[in-house]
PDB file of N, CA and C in Angstrom:
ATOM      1  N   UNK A   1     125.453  81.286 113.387  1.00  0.00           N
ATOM      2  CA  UNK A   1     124.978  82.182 112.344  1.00  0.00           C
ATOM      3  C   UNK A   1     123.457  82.032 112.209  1.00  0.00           C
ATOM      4  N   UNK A   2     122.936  83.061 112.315  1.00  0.00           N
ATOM      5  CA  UNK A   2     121.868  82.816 112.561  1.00  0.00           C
ATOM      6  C   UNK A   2     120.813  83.085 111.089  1.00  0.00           C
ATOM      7  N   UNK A   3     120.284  82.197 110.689  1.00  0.00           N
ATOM      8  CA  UNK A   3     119.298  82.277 109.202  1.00  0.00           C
ATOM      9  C   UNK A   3     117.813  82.899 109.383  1.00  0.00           C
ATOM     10  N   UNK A   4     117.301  82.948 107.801  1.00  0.00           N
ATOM     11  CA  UNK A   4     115.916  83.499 108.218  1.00  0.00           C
ATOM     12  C   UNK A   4     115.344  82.730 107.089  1.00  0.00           C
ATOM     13  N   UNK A   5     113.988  81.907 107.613  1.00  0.00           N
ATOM     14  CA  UNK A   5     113.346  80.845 107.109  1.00  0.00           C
ATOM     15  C   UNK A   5     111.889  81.666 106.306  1.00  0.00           C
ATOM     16  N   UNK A   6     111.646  81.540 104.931  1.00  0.00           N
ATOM     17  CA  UNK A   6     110.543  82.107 104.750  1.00  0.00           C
ATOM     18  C   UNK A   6     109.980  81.227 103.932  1.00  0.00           C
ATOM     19  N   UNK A   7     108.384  81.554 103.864  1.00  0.00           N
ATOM     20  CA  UNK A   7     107.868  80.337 103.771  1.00  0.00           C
ATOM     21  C   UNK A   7     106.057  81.135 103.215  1.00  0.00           C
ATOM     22  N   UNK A   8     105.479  80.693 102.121  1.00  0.00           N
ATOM     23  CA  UNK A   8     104.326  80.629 102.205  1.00  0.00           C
ATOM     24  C   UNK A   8     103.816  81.560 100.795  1.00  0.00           C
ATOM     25  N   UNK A   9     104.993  81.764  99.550  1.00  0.00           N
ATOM     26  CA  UNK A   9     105.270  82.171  98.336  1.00  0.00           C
ATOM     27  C   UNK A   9     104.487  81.281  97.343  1.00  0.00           C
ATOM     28  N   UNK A  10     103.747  81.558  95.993  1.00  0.00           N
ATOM     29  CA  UNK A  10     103.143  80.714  95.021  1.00  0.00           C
ATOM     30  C   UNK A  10     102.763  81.413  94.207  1.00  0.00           C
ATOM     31  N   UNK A  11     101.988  80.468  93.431  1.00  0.00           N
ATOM     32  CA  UNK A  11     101.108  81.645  91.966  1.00  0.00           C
ATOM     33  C   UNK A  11      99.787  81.542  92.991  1.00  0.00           C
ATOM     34  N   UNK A  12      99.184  83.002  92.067  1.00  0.00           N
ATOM     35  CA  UNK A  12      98.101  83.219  92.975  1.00  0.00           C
ATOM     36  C   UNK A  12      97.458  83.919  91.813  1.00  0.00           C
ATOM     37  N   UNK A  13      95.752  83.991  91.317  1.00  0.00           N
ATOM     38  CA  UNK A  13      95.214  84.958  90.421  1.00  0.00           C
ATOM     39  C   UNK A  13      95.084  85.966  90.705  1.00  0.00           C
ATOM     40  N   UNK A  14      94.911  87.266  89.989  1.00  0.00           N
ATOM     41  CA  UNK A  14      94.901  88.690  90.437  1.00  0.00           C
ATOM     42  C   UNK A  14      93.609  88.763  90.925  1.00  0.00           C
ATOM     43  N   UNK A  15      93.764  89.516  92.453  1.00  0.00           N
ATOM     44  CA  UNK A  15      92.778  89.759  93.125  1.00  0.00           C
ATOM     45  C   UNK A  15      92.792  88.973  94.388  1.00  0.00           C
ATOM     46  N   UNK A  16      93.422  87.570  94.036  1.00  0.00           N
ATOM     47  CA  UNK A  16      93.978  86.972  95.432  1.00  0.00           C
ATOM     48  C   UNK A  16      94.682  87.273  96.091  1.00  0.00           C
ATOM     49  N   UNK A  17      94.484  86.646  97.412  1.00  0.00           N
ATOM     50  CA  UNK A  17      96.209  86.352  98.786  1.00  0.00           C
ATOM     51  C   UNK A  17      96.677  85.422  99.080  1.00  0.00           C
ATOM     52  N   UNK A  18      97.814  86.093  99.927  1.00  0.00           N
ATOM     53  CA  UNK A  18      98.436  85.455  99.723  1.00  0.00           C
ATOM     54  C   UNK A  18      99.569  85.814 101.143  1.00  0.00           C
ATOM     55  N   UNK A  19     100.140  84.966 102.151  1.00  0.00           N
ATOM     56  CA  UNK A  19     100.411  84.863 103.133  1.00  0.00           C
ATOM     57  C   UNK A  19     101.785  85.014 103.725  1.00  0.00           C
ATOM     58  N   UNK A  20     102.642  85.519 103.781  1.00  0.00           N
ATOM     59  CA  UNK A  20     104.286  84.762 103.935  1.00  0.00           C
ATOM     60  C   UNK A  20     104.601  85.368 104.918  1.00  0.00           C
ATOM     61  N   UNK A  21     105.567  84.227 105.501  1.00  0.00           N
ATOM     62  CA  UNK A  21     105.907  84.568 106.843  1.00  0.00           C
ATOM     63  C   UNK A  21     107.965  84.288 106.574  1.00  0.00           C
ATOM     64  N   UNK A  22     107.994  84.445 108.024  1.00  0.00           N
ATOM     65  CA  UNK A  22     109.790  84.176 107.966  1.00  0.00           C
ATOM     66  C   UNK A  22     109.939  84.472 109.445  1.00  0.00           C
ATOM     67  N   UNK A  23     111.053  83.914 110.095  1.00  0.00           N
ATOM     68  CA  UNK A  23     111.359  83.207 111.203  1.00  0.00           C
ATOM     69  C   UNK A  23     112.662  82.961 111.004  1.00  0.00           C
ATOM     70  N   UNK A  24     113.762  83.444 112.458  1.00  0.00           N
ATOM     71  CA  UNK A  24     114.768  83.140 112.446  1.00  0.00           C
ATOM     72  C   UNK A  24     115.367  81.552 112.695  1.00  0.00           C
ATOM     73  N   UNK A  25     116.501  80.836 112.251  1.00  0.00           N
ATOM     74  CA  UNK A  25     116.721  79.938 112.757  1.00  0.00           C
ATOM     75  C   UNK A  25     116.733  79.695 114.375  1.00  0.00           C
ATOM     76  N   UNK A  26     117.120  81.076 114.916  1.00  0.00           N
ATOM     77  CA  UNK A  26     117.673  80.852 116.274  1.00  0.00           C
ATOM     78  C   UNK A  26     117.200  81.840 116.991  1.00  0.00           C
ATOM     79  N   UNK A  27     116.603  81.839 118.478  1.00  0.00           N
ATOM     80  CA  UNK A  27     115.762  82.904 118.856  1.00  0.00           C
ATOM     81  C   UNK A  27     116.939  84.458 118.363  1.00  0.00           C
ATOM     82  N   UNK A  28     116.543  85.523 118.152  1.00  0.00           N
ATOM     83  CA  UNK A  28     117.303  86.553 118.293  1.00  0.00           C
ATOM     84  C   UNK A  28     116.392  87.445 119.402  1.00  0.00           C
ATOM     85  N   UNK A  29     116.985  88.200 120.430  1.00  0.00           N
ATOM     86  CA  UNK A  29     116.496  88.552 122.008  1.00  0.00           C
ATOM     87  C   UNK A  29     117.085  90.123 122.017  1.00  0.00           C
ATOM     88  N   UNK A  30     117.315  90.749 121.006  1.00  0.00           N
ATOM     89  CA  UNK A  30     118.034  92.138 120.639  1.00  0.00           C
ATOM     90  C   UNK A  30     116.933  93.080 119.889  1.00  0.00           C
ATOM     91  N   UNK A  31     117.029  94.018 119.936  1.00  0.00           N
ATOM     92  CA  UNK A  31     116.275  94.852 119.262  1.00  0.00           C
ATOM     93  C   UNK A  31     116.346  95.151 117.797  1.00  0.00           C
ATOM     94  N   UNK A  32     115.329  95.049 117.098  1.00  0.00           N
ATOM     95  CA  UNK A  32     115.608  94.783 115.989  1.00  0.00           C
ATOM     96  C   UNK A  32     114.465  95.467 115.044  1.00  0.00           C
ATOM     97  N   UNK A  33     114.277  95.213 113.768  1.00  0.00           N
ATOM     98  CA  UNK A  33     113.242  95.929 112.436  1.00  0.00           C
ATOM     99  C   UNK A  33     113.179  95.003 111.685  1.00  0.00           C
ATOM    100  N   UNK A  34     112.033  94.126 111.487  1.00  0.00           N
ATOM    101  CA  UNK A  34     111.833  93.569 110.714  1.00  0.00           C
ATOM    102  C   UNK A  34     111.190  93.653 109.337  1.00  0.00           C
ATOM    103  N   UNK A  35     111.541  93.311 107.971  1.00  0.00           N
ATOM    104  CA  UNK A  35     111.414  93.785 106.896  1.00  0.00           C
ATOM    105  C   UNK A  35     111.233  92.777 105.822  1.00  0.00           C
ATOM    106  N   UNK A  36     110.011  93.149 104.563  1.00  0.00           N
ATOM    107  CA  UNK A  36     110.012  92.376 103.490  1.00  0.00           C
ATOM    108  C   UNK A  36     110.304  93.516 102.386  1.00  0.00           C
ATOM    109  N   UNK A  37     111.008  92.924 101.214  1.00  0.00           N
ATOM    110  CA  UNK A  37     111.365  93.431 100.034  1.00  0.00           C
ATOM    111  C   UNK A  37     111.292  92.871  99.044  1.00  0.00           C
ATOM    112  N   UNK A  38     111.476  93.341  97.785  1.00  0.00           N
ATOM    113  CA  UNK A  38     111.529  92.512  96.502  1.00  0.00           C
ATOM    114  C   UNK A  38     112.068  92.639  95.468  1.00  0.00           C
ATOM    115  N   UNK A  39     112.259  91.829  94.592  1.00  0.00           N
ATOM    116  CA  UNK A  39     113.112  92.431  93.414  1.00  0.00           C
ATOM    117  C   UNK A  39     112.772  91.257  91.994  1.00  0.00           C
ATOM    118  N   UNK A  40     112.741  92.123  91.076  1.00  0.00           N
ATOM    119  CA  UNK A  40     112.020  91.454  89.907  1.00  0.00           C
ATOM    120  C   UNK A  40     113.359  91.771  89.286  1.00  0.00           C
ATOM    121  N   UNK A  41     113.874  90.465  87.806  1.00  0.00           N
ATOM    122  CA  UNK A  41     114.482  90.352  87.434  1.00  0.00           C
ATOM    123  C   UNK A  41     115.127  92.042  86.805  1.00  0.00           C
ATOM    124  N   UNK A  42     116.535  92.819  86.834  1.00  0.00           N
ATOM    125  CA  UNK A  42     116.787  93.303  86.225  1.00  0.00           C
ATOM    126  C   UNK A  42     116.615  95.044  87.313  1.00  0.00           C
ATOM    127  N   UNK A  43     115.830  94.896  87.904  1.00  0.00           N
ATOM    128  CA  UNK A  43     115.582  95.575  89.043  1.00  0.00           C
ATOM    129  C   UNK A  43     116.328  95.527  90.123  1.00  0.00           C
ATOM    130  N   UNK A  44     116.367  96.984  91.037  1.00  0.00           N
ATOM    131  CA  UNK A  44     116.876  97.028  92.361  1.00  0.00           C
ATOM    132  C   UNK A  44     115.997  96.059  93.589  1.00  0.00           C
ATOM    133  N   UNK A  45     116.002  96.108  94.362  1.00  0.00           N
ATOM    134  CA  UNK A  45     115.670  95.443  95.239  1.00  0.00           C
ATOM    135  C   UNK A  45     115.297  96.382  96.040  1.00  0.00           C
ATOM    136  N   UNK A  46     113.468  96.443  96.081  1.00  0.00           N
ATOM    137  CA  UNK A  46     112.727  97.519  96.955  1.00  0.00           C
ATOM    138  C   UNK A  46     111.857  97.378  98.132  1.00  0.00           C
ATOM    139  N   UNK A  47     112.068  98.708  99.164  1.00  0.00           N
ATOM    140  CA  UNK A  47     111.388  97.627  99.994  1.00  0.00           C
ATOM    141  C   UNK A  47     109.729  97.701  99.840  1.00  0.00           C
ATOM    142  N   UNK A  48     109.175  96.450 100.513  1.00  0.00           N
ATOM    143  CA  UNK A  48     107.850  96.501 100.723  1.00  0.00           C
ATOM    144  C   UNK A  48     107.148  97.299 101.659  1.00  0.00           C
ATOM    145  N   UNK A  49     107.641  96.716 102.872  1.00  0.00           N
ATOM    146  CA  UNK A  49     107.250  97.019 104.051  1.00  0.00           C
ATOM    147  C   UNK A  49     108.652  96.989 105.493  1.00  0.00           C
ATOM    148  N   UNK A  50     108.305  97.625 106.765  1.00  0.00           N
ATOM    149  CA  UNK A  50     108.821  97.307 107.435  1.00  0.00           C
ATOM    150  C   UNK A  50     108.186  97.733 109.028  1.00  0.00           C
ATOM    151  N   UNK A  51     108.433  96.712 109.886  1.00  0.00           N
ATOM    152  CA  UNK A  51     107.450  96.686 111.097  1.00  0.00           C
ATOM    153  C   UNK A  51     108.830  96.970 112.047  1.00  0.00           C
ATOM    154  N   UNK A  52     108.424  97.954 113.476  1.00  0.00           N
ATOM    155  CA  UNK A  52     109.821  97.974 114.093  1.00  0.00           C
ATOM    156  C   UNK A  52     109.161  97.224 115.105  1.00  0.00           C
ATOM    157  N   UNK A  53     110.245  96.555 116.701  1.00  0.00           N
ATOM    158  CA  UNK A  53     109.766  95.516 117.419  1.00  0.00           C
ATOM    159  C   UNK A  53     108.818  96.176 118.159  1.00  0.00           C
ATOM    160  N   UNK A  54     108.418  97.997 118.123  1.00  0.00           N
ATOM    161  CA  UNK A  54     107.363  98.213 118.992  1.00  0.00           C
ATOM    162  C   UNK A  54     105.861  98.520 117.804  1.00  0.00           C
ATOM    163  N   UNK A  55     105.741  97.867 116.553  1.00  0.00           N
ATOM    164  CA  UNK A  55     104.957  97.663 115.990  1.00  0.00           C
ATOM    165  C   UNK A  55     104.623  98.484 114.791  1.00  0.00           C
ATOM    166  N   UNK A  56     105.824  99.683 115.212  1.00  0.00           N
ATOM    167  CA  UNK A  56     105.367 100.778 114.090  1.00  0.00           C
ATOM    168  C   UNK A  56     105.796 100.579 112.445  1.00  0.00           C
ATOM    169  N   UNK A  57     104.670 100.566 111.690  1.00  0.00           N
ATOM    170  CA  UNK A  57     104.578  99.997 110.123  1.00  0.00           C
ATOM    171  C   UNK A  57     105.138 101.271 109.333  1.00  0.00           C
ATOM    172  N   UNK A  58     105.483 101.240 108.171  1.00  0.00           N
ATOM    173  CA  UNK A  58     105.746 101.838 106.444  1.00  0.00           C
ATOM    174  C   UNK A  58     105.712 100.849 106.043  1.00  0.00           C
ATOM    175  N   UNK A  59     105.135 101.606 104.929  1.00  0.00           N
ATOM    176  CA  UNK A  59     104.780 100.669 103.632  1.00  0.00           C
ATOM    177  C   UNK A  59     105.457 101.502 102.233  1.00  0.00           C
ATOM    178  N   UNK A  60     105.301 101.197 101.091  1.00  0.00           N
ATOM    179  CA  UNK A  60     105.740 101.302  99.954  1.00  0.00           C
ATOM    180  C   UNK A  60     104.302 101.717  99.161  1.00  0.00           C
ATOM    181  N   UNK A  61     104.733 103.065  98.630  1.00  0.00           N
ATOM    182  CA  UNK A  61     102.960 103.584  98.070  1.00  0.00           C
ATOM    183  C   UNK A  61     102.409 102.070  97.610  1.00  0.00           C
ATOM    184  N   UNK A  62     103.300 101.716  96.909  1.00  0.00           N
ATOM    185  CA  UNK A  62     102.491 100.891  95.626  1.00  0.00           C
ATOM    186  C   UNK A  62     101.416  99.733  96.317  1.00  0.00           C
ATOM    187  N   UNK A  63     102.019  99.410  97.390  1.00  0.00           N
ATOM    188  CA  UNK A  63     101.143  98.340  98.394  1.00  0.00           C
ATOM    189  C   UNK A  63      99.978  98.608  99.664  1.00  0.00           C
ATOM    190  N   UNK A  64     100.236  99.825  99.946  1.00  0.00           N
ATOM    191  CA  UNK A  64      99.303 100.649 100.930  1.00  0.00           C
ATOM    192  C   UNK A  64      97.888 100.293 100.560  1.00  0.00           C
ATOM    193  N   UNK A  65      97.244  99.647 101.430  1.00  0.00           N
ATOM    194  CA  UNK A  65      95.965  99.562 101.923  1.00  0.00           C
ATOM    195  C   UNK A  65      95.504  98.062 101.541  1.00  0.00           C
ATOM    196  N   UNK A  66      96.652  97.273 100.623  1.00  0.00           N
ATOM    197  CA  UNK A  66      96.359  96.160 100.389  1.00  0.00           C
ATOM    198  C   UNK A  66      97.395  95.056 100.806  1.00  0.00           C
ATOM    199  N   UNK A  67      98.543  95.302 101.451  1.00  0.00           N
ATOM    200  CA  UNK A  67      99.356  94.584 102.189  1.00  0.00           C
ATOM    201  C   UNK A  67      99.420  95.264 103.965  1.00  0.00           C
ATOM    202  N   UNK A  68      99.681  94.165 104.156  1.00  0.00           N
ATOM    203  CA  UNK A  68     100.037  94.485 105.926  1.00  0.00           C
ATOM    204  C   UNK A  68     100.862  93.218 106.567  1.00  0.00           C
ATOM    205  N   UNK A  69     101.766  94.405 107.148  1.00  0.00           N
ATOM    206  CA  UNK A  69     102.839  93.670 107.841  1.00  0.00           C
ATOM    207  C   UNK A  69     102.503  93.667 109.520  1.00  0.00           C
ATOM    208  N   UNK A  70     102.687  92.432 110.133  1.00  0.00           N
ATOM    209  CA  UNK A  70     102.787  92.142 111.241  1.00  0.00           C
ATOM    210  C   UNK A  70     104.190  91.284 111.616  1.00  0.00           C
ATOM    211  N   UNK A  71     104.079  91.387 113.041  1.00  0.00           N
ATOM    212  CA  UNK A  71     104.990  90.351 113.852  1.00  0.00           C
ATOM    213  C   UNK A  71     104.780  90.088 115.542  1.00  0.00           C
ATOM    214  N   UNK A  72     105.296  88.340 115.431  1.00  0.00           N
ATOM    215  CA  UNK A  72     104.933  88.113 116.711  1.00  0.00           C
ATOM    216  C   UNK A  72     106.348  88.155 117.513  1.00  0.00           C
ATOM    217  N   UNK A  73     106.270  88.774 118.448  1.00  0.00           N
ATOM    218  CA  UNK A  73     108.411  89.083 118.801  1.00  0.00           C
ATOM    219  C   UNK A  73     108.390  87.354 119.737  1.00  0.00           C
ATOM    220  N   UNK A  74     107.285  86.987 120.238  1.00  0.00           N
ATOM    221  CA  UNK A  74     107.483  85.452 120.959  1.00  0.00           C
ATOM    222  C   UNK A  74     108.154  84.836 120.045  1.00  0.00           C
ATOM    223  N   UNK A  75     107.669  84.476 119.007  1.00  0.00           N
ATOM    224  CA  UNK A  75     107.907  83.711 118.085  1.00  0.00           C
ATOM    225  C   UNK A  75     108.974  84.015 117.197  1.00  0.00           C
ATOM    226  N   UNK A  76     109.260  85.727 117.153  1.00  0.00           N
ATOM    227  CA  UNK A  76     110.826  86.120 116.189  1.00  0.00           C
ATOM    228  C   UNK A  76     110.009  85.724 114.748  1.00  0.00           C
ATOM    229  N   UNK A  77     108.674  86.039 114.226  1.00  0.00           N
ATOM    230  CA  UNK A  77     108.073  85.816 113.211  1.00  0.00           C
ATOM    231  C   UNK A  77     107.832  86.770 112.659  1.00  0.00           C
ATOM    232  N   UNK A  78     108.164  87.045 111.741  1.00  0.00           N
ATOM    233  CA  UNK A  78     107.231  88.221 110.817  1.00  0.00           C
ATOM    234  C   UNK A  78     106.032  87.822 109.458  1.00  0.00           C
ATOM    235  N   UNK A  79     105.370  88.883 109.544  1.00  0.00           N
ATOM    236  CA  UNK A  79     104.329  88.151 108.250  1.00  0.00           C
ATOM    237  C   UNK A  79     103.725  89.286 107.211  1.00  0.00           C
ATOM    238  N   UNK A  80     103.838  89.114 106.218  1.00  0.00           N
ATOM    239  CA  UNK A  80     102.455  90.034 105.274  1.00  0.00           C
ATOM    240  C   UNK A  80     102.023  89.063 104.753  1.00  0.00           C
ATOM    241  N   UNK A  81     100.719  89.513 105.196  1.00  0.00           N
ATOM    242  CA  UNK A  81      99.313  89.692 104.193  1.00  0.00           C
ATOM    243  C   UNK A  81      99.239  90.191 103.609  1.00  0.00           C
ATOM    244  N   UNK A  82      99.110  89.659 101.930  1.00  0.00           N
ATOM    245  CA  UNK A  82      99.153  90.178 100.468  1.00  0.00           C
ATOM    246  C   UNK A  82      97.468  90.077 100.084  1.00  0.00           C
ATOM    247  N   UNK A  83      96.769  91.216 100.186  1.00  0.00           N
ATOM    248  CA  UNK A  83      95.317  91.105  99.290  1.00  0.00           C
ATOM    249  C   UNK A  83      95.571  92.074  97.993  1.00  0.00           C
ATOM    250  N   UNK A  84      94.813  91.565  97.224  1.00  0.00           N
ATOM    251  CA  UNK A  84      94.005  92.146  95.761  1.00  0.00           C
ATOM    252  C   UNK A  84      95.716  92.564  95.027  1.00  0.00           C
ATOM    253  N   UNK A  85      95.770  91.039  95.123  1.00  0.00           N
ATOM    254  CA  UNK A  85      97.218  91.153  94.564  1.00  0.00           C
ATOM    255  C   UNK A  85      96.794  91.164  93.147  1.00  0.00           C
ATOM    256  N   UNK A  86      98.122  92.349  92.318  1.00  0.00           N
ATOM    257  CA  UNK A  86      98.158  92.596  90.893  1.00  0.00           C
ATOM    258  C   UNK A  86      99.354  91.619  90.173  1.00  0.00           C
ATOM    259  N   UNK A  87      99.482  92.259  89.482  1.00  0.00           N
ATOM    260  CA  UNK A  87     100.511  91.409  88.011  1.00  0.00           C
ATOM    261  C   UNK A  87     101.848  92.037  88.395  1.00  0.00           C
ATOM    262  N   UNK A  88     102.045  93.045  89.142  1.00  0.00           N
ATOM    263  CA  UNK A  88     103.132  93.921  88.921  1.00  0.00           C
ATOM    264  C   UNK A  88     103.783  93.562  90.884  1.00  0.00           C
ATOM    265  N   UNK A  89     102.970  92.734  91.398  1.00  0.00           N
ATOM    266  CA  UNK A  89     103.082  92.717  92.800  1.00  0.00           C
ATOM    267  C   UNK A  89     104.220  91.018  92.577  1.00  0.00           C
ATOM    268  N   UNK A  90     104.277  90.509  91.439  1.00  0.00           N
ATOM    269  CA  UNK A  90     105.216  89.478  90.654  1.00  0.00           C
ATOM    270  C   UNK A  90     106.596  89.666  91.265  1.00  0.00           C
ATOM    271  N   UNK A  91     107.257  88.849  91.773  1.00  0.00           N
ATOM    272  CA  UNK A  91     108.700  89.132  92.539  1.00  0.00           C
ATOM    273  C   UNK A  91     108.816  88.075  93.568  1.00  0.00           C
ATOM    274  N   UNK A  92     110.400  87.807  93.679  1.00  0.00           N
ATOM    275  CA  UNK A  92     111.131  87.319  94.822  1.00  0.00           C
ATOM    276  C   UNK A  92     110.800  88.139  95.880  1.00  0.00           C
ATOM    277  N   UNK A  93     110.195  87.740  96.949  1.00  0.00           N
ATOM    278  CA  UNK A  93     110.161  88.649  98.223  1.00  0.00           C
ATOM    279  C   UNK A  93     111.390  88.032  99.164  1.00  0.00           C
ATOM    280  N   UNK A  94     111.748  89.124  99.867  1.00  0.00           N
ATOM    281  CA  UNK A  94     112.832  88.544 100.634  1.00  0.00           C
ATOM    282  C   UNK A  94     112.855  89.345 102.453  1.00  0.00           C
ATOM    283  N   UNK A  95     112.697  88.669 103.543  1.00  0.00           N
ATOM    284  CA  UNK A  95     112.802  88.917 104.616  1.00  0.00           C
ATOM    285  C   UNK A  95     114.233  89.768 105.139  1.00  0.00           C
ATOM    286  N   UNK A  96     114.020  90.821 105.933  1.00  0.00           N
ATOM    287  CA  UNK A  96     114.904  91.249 106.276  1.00  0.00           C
ATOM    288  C   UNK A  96     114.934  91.594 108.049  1.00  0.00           C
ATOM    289  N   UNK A  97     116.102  91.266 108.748  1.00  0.00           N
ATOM    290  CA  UNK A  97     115.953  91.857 109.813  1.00  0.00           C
ATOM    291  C   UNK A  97     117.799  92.678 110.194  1.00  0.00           C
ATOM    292  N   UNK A  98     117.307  93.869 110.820  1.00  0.00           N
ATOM    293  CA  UNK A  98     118.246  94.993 110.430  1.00  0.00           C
ATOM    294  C   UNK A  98     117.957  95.568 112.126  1.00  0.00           C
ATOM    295  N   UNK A  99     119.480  95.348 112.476  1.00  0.00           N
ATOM    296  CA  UNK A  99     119.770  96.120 113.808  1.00  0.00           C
ATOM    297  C   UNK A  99     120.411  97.317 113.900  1.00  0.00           C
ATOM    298  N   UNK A 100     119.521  98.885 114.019  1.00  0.00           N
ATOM    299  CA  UNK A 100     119.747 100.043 113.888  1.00  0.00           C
ATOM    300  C   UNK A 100     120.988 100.370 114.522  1.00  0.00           C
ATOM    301  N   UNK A 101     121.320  99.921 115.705  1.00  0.00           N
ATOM    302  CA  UNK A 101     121.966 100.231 116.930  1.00  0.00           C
ATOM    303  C   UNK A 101     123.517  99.624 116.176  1.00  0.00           C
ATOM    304  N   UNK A 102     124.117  98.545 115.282  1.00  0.00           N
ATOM    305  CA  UNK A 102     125.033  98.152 114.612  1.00  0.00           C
ATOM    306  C   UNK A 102     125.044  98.191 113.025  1.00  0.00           C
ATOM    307  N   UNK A 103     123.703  98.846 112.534  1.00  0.00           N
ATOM    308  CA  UNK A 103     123.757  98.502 111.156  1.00  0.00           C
ATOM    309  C   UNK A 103     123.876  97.618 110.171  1.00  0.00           C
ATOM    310  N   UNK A 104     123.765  96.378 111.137  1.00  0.00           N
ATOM    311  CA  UNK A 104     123.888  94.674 110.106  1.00  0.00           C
ATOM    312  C   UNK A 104     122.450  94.396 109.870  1.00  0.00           C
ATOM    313  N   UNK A 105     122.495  93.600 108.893  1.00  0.00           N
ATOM    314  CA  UNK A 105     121.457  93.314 108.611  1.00  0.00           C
ATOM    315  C   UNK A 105     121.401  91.734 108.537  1.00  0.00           C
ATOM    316  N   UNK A 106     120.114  90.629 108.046  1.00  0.00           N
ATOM    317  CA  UNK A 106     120.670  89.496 107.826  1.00  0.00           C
ATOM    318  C   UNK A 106     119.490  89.199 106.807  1.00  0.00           C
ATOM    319  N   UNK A 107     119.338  88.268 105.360  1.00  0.00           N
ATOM    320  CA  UNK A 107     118.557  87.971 104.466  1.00  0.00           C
ATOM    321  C   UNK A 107     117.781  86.884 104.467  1.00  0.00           C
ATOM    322  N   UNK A 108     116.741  86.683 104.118  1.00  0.00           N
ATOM    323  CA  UNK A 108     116.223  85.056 103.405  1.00  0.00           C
ATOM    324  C   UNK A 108     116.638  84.722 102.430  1.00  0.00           C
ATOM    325  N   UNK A 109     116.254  83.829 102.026  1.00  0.00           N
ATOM    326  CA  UNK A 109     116.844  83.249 100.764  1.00  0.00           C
ATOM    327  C   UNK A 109     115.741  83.313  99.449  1.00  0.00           C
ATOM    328  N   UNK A 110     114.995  84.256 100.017  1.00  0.00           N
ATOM    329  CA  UNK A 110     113.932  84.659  99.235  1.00  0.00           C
ATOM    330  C   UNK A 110     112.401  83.673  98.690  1.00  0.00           C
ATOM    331  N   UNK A 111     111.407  84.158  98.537  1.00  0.00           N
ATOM    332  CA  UNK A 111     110.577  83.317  97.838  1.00  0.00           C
ATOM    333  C   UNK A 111     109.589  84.006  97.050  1.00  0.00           C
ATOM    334  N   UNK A 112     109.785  82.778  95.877  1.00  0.00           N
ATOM    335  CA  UNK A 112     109.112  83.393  94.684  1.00  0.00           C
ATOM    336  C   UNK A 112     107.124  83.914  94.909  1.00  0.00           C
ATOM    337  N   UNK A 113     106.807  85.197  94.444  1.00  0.00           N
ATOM    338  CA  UNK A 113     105.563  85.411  94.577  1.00  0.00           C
ATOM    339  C   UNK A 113     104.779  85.347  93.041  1.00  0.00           C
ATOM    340  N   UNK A 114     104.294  84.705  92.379  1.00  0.00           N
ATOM    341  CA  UNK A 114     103.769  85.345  90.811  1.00  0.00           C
ATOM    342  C   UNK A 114     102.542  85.122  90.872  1.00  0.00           C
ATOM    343  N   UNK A 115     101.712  86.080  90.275  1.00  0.00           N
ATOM    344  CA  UNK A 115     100.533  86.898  89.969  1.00  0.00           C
ATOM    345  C   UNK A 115      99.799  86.802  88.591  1.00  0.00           C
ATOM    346  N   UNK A 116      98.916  85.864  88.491  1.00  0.00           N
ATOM    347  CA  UNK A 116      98.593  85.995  86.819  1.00  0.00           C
ATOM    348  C   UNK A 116      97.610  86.681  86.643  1.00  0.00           C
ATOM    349  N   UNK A 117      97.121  87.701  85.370  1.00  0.00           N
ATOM    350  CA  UNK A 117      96.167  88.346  85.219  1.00  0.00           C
ATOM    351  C   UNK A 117      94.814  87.338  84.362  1.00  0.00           C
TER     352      UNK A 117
END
């Protein structure tokens, strides 16, 4: 069973960044979409961003021009870069990777992001 490790979540002041990455336990060698999302207490769970394995990005209005998603497929890593982070950018982010071709998906276990003004 294969997990997804994320890593690099904290408080941060508004206007800072802020880094997070995620990584499978176990190489995965399939074609795949890698994805961050979030969800603040009481809320759905939306996405952020999502990178496909030939690089092509969406984003979520609310984050456009100040987050960016990358990935290294050697490594089975994905990452955003969080700049001129706000109060409202506050949330569990959670890694996603989602195989079009079967429709499964698999989660992180999330990590906390908070934002003070």
């Amino acid at each position: 069973q294969v997990q997804l490790v994320e890593s690099g979540g904290g408080l941060v002041q508004a206007g800072g960044s802020l880094r997070l990455s995620c990584a499978p336990s176990k190489i995965i060698s399939s074609i795949y979409d890698m994805a961050w999302y979030r969800q603040t207490p009481g809320k759905q769970r939306e996405l952020v961003a999502v990178i496909s394995r030939g690089g092509s990005t969406t984003y979520a209005d609310s984050v456009k021009g100040r987050f960016t998603i990358s990935r290294d497929n050697a490594k089975n890593t994905v990452y955003l870069q969080m700049n001129s982070l706000k109060a409202e950018d506050t949330a569990v982010y959670y890694c996603n990777v989602h195989w079009a071709a079967s429709g499964s998906s698999i989660w992180g276990q999330g990590t906390q992001v908070t934002v003070s003004s």
